[in-house]
N, C-alpha and C. Protein backbone atom coordinates (compact mmCIF):
# COMPACT_ATOMS: atom_id res chain seq x y z
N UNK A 1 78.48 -2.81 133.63
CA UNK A 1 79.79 -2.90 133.04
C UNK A 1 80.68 -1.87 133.73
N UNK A 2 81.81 -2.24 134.25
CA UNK A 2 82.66 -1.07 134.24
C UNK A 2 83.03 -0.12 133.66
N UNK A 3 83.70 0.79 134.37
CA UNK A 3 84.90 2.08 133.64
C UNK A 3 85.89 1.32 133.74
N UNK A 4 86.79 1.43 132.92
CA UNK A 4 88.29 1.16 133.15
C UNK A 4 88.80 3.08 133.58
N UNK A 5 88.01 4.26 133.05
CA UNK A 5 88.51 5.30 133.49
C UNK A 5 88.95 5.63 135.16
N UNK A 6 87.89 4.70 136.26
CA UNK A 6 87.74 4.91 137.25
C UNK A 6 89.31 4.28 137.74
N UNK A 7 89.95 3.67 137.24
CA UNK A 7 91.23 2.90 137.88
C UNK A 7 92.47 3.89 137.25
N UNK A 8 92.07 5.01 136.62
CA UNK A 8 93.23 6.38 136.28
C UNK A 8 93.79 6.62 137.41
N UNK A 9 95.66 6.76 137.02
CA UNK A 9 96.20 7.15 139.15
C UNK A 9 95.74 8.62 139.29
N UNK A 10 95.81 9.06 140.28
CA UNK A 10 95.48 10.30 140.61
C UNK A 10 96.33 11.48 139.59
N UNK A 11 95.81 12.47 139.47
CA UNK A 11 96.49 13.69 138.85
C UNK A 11 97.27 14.17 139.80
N UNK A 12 98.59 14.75 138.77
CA UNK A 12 99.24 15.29 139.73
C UNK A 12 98.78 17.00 140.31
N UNK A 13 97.73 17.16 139.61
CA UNK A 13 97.33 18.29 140.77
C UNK A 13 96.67 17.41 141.86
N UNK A 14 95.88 16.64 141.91
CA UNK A 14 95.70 15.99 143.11
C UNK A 14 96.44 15.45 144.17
N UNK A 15 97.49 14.71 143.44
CA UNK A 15 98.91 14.29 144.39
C UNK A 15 99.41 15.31 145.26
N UNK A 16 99.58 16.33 144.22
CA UNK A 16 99.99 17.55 144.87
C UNK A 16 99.47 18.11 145.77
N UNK A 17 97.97 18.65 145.89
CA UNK A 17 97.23 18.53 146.62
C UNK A 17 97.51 17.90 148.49
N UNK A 18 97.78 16.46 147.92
CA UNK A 18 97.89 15.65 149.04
C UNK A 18 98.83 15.78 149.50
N UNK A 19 99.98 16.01 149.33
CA UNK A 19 101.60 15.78 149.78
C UNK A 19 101.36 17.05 150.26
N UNK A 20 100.43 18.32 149.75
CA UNK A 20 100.29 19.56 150.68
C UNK A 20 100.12 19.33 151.55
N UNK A 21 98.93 19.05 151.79
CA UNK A 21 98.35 19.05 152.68
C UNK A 21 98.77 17.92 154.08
N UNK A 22 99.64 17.12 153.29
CA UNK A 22 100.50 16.05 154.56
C UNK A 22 101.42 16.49 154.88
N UNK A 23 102.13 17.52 153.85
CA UNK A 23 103.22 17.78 154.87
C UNK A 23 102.75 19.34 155.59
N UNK A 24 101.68 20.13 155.58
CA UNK A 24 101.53 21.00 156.06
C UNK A 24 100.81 20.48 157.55
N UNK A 25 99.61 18.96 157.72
CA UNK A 25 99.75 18.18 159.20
C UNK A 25 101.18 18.31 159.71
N UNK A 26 102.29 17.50 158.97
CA UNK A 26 103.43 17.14 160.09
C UNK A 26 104.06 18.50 160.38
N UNK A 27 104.00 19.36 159.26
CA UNK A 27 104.17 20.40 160.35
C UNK A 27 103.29 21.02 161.40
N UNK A 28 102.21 21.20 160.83
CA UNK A 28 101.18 21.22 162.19
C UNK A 28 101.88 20.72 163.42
N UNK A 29 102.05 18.90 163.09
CA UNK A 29 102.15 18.27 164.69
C UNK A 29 102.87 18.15 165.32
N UNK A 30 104.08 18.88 164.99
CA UNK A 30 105.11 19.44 165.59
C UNK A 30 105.24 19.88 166.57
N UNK A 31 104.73 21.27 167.10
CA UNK A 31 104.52 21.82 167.54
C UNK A 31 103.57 21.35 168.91
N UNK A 32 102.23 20.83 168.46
CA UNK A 32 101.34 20.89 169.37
C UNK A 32 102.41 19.44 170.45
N UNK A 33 102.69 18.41 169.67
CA UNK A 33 103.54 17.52 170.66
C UNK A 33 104.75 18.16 171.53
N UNK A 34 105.36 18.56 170.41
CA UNK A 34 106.45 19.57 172.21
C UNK A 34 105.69 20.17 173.06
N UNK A 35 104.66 21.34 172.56
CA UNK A 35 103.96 22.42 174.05
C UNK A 35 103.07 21.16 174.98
N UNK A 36 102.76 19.73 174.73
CA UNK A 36 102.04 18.67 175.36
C UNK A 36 103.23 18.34 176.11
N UNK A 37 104.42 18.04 175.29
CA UNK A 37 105.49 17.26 176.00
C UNK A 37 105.99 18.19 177.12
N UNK A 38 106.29 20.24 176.78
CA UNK A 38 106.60 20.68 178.07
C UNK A 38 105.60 20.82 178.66
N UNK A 39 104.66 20.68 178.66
CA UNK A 39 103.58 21.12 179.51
C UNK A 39 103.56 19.92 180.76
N UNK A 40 103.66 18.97 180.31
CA UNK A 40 103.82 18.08 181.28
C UNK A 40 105.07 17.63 181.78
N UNK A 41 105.83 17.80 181.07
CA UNK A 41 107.64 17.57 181.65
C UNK A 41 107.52 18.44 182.81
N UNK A 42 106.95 19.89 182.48
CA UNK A 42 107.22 20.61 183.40
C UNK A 42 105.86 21.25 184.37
N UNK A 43 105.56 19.73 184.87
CA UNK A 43 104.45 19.93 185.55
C UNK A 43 104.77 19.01 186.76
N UNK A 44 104.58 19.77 187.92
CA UNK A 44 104.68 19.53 189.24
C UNK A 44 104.14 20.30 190.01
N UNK A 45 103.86 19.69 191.44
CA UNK A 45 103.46 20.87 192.19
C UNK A 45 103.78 20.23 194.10
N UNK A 46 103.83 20.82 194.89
CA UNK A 46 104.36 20.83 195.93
C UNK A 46 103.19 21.13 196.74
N UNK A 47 102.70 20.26 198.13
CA UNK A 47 101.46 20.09 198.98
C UNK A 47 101.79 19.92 199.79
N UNK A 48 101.72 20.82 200.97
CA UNK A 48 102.35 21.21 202.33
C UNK A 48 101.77 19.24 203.39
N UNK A 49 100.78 19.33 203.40
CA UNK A 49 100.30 18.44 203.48
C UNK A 49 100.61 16.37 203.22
N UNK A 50 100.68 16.48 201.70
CA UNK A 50 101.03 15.58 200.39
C UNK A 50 102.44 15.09 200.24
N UNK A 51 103.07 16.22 200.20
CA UNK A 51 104.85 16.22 199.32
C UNK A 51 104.35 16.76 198.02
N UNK A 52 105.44 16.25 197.00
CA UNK A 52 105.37 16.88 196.06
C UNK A 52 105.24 15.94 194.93
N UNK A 53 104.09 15.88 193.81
CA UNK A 53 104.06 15.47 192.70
C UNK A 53 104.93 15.69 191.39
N UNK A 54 105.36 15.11 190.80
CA UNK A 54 105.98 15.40 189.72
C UNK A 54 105.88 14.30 188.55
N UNK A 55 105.22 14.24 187.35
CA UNK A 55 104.46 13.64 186.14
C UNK A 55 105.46 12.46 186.21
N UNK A 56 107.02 12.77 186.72
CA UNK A 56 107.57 11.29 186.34
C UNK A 56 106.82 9.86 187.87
N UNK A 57 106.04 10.37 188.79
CA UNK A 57 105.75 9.74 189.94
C UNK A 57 103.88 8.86 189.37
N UNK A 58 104.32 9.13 187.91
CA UNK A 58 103.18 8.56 186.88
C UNK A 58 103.22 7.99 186.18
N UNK A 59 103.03 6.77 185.87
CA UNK A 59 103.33 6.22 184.77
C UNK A 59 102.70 6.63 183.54
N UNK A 60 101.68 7.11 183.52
CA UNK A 60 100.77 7.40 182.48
C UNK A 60 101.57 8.59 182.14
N UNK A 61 101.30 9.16 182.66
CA UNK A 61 101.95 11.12 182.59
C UNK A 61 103.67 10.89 181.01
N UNK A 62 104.64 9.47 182.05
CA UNK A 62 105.74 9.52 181.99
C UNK A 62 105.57 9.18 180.31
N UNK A 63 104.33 8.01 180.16
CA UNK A 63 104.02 7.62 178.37
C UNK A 63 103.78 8.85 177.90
N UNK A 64 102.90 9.19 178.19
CA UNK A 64 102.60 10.87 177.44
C UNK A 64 103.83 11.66 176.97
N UNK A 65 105.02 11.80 177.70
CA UNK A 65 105.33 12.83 177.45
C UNK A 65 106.91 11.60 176.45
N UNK A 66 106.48 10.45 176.82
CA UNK A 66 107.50 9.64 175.64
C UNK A 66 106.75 9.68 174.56
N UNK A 67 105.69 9.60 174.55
CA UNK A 67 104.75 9.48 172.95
C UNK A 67 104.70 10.49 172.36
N UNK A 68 104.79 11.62 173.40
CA UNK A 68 105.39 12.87 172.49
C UNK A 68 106.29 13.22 171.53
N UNK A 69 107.33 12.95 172.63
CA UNK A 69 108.44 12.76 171.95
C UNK A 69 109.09 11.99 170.58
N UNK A 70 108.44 11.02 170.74
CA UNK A 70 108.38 9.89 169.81
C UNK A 70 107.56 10.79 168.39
N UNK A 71 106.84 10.78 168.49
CA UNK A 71 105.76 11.42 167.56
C UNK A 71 106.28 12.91 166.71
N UNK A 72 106.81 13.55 167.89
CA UNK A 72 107.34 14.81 167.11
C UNK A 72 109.08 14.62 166.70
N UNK A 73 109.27 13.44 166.43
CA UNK A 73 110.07 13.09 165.73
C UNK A 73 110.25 12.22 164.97
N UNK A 74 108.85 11.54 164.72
CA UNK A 74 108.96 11.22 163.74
C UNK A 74 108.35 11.97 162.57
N UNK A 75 107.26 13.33 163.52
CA UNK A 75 106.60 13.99 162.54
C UNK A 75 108.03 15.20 161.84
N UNK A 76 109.01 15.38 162.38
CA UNK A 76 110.22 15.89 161.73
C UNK A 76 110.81 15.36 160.55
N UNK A 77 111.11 13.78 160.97
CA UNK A 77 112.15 13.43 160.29
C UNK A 77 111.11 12.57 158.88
N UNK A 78 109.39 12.56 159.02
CA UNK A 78 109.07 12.33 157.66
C UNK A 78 108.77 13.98 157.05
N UNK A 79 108.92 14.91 157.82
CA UNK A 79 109.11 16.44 157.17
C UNK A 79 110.27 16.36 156.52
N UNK A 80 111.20 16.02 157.10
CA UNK A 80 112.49 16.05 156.80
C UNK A 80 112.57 15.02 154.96
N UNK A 81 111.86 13.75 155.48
CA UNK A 81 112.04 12.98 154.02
C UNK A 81 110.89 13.17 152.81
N UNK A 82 110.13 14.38 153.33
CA UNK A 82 109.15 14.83 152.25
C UNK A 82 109.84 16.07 151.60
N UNK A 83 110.22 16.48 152.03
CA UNK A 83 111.21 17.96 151.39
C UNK A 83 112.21 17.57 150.65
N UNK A 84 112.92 15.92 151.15
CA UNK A 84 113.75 16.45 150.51
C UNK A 84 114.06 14.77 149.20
N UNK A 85 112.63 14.17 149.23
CA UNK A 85 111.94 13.75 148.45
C UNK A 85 113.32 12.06 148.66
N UNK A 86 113.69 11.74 149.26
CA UNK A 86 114.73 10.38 150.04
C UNK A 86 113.71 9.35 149.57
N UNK A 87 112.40 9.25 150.02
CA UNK A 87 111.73 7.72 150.24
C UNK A 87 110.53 8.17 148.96
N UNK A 88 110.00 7.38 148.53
CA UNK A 88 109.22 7.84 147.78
C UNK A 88 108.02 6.13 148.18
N UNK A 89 108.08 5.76 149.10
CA UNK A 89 107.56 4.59 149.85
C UNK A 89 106.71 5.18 150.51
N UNK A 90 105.23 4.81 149.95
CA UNK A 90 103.85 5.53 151.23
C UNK A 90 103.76 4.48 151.95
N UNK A 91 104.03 3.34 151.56
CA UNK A 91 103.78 2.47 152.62
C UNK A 91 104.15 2.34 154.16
N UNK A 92 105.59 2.96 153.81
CA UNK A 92 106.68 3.64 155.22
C UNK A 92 105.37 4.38 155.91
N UNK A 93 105.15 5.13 155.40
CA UNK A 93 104.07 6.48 155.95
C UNK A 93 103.23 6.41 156.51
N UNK A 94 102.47 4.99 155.52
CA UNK A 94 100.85 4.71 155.81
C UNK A 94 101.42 3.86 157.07
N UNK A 95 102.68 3.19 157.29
CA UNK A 95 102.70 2.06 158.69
C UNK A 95 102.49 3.00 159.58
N UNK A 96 103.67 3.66 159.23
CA UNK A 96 104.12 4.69 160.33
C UNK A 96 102.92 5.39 161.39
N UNK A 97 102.44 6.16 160.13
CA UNK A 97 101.22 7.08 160.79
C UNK A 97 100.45 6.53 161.79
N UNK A 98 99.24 5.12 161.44
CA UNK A 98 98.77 4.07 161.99
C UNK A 98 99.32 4.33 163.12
N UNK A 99 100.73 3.58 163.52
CA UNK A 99 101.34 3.21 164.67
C UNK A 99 101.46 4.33 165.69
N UNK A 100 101.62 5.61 164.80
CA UNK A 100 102.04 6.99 165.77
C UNK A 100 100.39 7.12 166.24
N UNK A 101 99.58 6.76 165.55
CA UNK A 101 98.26 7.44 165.44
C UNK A 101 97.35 6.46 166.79
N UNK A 102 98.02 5.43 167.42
CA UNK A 102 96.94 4.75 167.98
C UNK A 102 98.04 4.71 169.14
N UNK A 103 99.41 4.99 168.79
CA UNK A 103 100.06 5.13 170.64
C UNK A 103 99.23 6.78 170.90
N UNK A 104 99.24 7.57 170.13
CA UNK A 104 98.60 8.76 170.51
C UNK A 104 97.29 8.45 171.25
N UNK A 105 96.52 7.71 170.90
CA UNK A 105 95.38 7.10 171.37
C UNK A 105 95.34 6.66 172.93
N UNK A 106 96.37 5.41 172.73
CA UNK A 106 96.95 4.62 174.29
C UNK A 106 97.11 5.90 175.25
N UNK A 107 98.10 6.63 175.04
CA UNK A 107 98.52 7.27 175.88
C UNK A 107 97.56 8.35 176.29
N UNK A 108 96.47 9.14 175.35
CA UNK A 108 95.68 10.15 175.77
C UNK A 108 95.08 9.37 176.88
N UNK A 109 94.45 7.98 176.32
CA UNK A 109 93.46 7.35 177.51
C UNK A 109 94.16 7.18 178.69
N UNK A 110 95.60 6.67 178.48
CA UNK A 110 96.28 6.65 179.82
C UNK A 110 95.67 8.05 181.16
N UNK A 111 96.35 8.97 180.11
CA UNK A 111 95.96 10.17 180.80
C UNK A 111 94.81 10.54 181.44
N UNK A 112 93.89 10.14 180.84
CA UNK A 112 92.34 10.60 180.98
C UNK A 112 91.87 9.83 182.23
N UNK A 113 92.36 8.44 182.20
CA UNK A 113 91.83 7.76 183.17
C UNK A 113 92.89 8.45 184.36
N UNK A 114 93.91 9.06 184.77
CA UNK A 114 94.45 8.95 185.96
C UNK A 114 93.73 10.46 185.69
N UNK A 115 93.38 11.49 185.37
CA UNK A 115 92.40 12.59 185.65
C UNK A 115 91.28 12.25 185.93
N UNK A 116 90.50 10.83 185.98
CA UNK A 116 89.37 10.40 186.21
C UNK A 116 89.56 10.71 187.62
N UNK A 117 90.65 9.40 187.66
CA UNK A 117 90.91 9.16 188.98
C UNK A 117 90.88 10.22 190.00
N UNK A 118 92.17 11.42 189.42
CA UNK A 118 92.34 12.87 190.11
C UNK A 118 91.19 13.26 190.13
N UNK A 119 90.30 13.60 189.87
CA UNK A 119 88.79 13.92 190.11
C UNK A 119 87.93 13.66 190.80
N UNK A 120 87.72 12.38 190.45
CA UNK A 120 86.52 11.55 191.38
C UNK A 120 87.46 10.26 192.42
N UNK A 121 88.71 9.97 192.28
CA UNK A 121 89.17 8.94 193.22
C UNK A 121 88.17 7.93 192.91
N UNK A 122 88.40 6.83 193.80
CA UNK A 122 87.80 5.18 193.81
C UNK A 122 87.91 4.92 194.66
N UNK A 123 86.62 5.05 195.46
CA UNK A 123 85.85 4.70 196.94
C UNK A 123 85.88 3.28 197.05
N UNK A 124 85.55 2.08 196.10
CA UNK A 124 86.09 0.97 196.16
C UNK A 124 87.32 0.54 196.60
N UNK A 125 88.69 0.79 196.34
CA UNK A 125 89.76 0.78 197.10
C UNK A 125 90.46 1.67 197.55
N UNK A 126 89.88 3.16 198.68
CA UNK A 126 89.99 3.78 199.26
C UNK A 126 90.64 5.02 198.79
N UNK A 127 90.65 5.55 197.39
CA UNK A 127 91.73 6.45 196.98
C UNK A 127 90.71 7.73 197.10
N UNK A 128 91.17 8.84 197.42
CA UNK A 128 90.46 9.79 197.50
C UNK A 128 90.98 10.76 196.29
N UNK A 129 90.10 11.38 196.33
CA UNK A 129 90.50 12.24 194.94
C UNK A 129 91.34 13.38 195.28
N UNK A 130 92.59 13.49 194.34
CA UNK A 130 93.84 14.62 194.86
C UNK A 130 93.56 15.37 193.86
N UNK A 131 92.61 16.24 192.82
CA UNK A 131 92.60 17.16 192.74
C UNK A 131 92.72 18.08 193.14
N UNK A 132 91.88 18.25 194.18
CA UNK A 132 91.41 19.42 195.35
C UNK A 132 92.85 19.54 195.65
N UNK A 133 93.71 19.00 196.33
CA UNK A 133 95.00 19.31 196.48
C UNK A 133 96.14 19.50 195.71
N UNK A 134 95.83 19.13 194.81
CA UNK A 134 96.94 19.09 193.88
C UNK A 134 96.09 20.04 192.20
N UNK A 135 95.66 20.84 192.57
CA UNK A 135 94.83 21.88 191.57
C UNK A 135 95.86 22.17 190.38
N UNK A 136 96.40 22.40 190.91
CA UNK A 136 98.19 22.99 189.72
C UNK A 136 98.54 21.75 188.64
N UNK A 137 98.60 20.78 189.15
CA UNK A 137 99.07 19.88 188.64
C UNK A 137 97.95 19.25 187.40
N UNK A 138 96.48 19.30 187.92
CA UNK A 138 95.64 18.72 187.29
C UNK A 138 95.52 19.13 186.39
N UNK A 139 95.58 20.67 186.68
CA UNK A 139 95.12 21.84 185.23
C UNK A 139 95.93 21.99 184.42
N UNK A 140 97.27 21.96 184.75
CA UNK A 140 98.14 21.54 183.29
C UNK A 140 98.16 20.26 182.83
N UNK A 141 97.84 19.49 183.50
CA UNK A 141 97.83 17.63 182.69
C UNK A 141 96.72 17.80 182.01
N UNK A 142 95.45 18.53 182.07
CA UNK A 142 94.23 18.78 181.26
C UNK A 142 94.81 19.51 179.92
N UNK A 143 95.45 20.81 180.32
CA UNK A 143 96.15 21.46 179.51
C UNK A 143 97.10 20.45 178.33
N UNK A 144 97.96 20.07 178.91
CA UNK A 144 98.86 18.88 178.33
C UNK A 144 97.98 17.93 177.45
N UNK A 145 96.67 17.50 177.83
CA UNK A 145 95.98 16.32 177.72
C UNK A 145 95.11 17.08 176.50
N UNK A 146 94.76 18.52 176.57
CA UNK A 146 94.23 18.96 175.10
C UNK A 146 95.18 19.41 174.18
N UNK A 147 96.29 19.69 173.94
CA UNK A 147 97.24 19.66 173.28
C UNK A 147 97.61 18.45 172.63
N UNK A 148 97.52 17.27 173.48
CA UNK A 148 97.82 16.52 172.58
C UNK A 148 96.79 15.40 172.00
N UNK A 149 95.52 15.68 172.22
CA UNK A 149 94.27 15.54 171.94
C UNK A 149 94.29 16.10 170.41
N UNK A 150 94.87 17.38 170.22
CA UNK A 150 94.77 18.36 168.69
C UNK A 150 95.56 17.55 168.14
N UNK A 151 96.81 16.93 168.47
CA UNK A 151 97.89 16.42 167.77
C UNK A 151 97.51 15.03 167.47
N UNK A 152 97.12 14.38 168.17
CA UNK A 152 96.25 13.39 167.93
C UNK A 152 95.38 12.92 166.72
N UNK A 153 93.82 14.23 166.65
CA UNK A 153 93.81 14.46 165.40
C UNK A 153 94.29 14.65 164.13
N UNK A 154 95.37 15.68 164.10
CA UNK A 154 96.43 15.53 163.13
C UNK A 154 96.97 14.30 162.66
N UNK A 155 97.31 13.27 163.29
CA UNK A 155 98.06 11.80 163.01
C UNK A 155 96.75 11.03 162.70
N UNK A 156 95.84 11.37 163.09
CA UNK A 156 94.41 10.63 162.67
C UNK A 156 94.28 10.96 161.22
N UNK A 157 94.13 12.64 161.04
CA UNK A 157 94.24 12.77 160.10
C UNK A 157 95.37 12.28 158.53
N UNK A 158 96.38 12.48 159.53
CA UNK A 158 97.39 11.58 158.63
C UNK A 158 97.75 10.52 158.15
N UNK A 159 97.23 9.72 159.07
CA UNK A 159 97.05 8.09 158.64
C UNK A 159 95.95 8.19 157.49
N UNK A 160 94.52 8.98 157.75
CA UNK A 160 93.81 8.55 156.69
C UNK A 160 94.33 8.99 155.24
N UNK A 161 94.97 10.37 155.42
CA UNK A 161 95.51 10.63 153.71
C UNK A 161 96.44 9.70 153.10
N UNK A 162 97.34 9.20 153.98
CA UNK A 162 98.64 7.97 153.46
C UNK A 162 97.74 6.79 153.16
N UNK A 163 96.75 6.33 154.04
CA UNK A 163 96.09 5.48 153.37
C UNK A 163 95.32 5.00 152.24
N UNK A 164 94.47 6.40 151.91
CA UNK A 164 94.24 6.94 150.44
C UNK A 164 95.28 6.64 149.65
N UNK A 165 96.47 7.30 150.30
CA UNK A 165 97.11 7.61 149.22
C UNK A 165 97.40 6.14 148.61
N UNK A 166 97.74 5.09 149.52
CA UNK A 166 98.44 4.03 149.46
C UNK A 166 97.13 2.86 148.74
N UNK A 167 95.90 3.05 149.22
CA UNK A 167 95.09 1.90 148.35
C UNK A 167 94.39 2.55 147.14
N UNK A 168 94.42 3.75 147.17
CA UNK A 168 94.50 4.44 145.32
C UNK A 168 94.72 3.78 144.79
N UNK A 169 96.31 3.61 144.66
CA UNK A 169 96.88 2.43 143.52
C UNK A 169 96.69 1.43 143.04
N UNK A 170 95.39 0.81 144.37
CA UNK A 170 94.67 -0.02 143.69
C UNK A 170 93.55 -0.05 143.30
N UNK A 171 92.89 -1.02 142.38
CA UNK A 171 91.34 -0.98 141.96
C UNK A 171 90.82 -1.95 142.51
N UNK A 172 89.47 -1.98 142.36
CA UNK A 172 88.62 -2.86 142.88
C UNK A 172 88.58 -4.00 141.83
N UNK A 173 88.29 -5.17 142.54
CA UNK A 173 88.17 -6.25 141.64
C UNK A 173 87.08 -6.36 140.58
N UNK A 174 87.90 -6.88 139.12
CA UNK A 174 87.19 -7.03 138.24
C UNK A 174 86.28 -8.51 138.19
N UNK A 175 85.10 -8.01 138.12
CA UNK A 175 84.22 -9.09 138.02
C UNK A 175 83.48 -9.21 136.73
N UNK A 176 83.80 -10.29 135.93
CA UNK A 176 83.09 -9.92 133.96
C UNK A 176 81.57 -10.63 134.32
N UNK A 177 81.06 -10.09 133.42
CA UNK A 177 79.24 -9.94 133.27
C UNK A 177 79.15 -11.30 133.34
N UNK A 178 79.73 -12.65 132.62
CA UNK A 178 79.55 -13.93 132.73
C UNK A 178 79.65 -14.28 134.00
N UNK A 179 80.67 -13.67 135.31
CA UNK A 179 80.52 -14.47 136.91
C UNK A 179 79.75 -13.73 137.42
N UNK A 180 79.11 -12.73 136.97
CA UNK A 180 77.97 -12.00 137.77
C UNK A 180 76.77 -12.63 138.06
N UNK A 181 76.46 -13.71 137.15
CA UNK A 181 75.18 -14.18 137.38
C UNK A 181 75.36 -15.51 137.89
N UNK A 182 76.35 -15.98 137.90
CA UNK A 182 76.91 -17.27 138.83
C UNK A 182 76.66 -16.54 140.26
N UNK A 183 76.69 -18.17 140.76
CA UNK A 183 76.18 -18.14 142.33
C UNK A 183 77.48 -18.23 142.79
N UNK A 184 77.92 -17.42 144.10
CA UNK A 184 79.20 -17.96 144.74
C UNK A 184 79.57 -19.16 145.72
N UNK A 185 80.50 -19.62 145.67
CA UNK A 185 80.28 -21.23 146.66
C UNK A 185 81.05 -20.81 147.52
């Protein structure tokens, strides 16, 4: 037999709790997305040899440092609508997060794979690996690339609390003792 106690909404020390702790992430991810976004805005380097690299001569690099951007503004402006209590819609939140939470995703891998590349190159269609030459450049896109690896987490993290927060409200389906012993078709 059921509880009907188990379908109680959360306490508001618990709520409370949560809205802490979400808005103390978006402020968290603030931060770590700009020092990702300059880290790579302002990453270039010059090869006597080469010419000169610069993150926009990347496409990957160039997402990174838009998903940044993107991200630490939207992690503002739901700071902005948690303070000052505008939306009271988790659903906004729970989309939101999701969406911020898996371009964060796209774009790390973007990254990772053209540091593959910078590393080991692809002897299959002749690319040699420009680490070795381009050392400066790699080590801040690594740099860049764990920064927003942390921030990452954070929106991971954030999607899962909005999601809580958002299927709380509901309960699990009631099933009475009479369809329990019925067969399902």
């Amino acid at each position: 037999m059921r509880n009907f106690d188990e379908n109680k909404p959360m306490s508001l020390d618990h709520l409370l709790t949560h809205r802490a702790l979400e808005l103390s992430l978006r402020l968290l991810v603030i931060p770590f997305c700009v020092a990702s976004l300059w880290v790579m805005a302002t990453n270039k380097q010059l090869n006597s040899d080469y010419g000169l690299l610069d993150f926009r001569n990347i496409t990957g690099t160039k997402y990174l440092v838009c998903i940044n951007a993107i991200c630490a503004g939207c992690a503002l402006v739901g700071v902005a609508l948690s303070l000052l209590k505008c939306m009271k819609s988790d659903w906004v939140f729970f989309v939101s997060d999701q969406v911020l939470a898996y371009l964060m995703v796209t774009s790390g891998s973007a990254v990772i794979e053209i540091l593959y590349l910078g590393y080991m190159g692809d002897r299959e269609v002749s690319w040699s690996e420009a680490c070795s030459s381009y050392s400066k450049f790699c080590s801040k896109t690594k740099l860049s690339l764990v920064l927003h690896m942390v921030s990452m987490l954070f929106f991971f993290l954030l999607s899962v609390i909005s999601a809580y927060r958002v299927f709380n409200k509901f309960g699990a389906p009631y099933v009475s003792s009479k369809e329990e012993g019925e067969p399902v078709e």
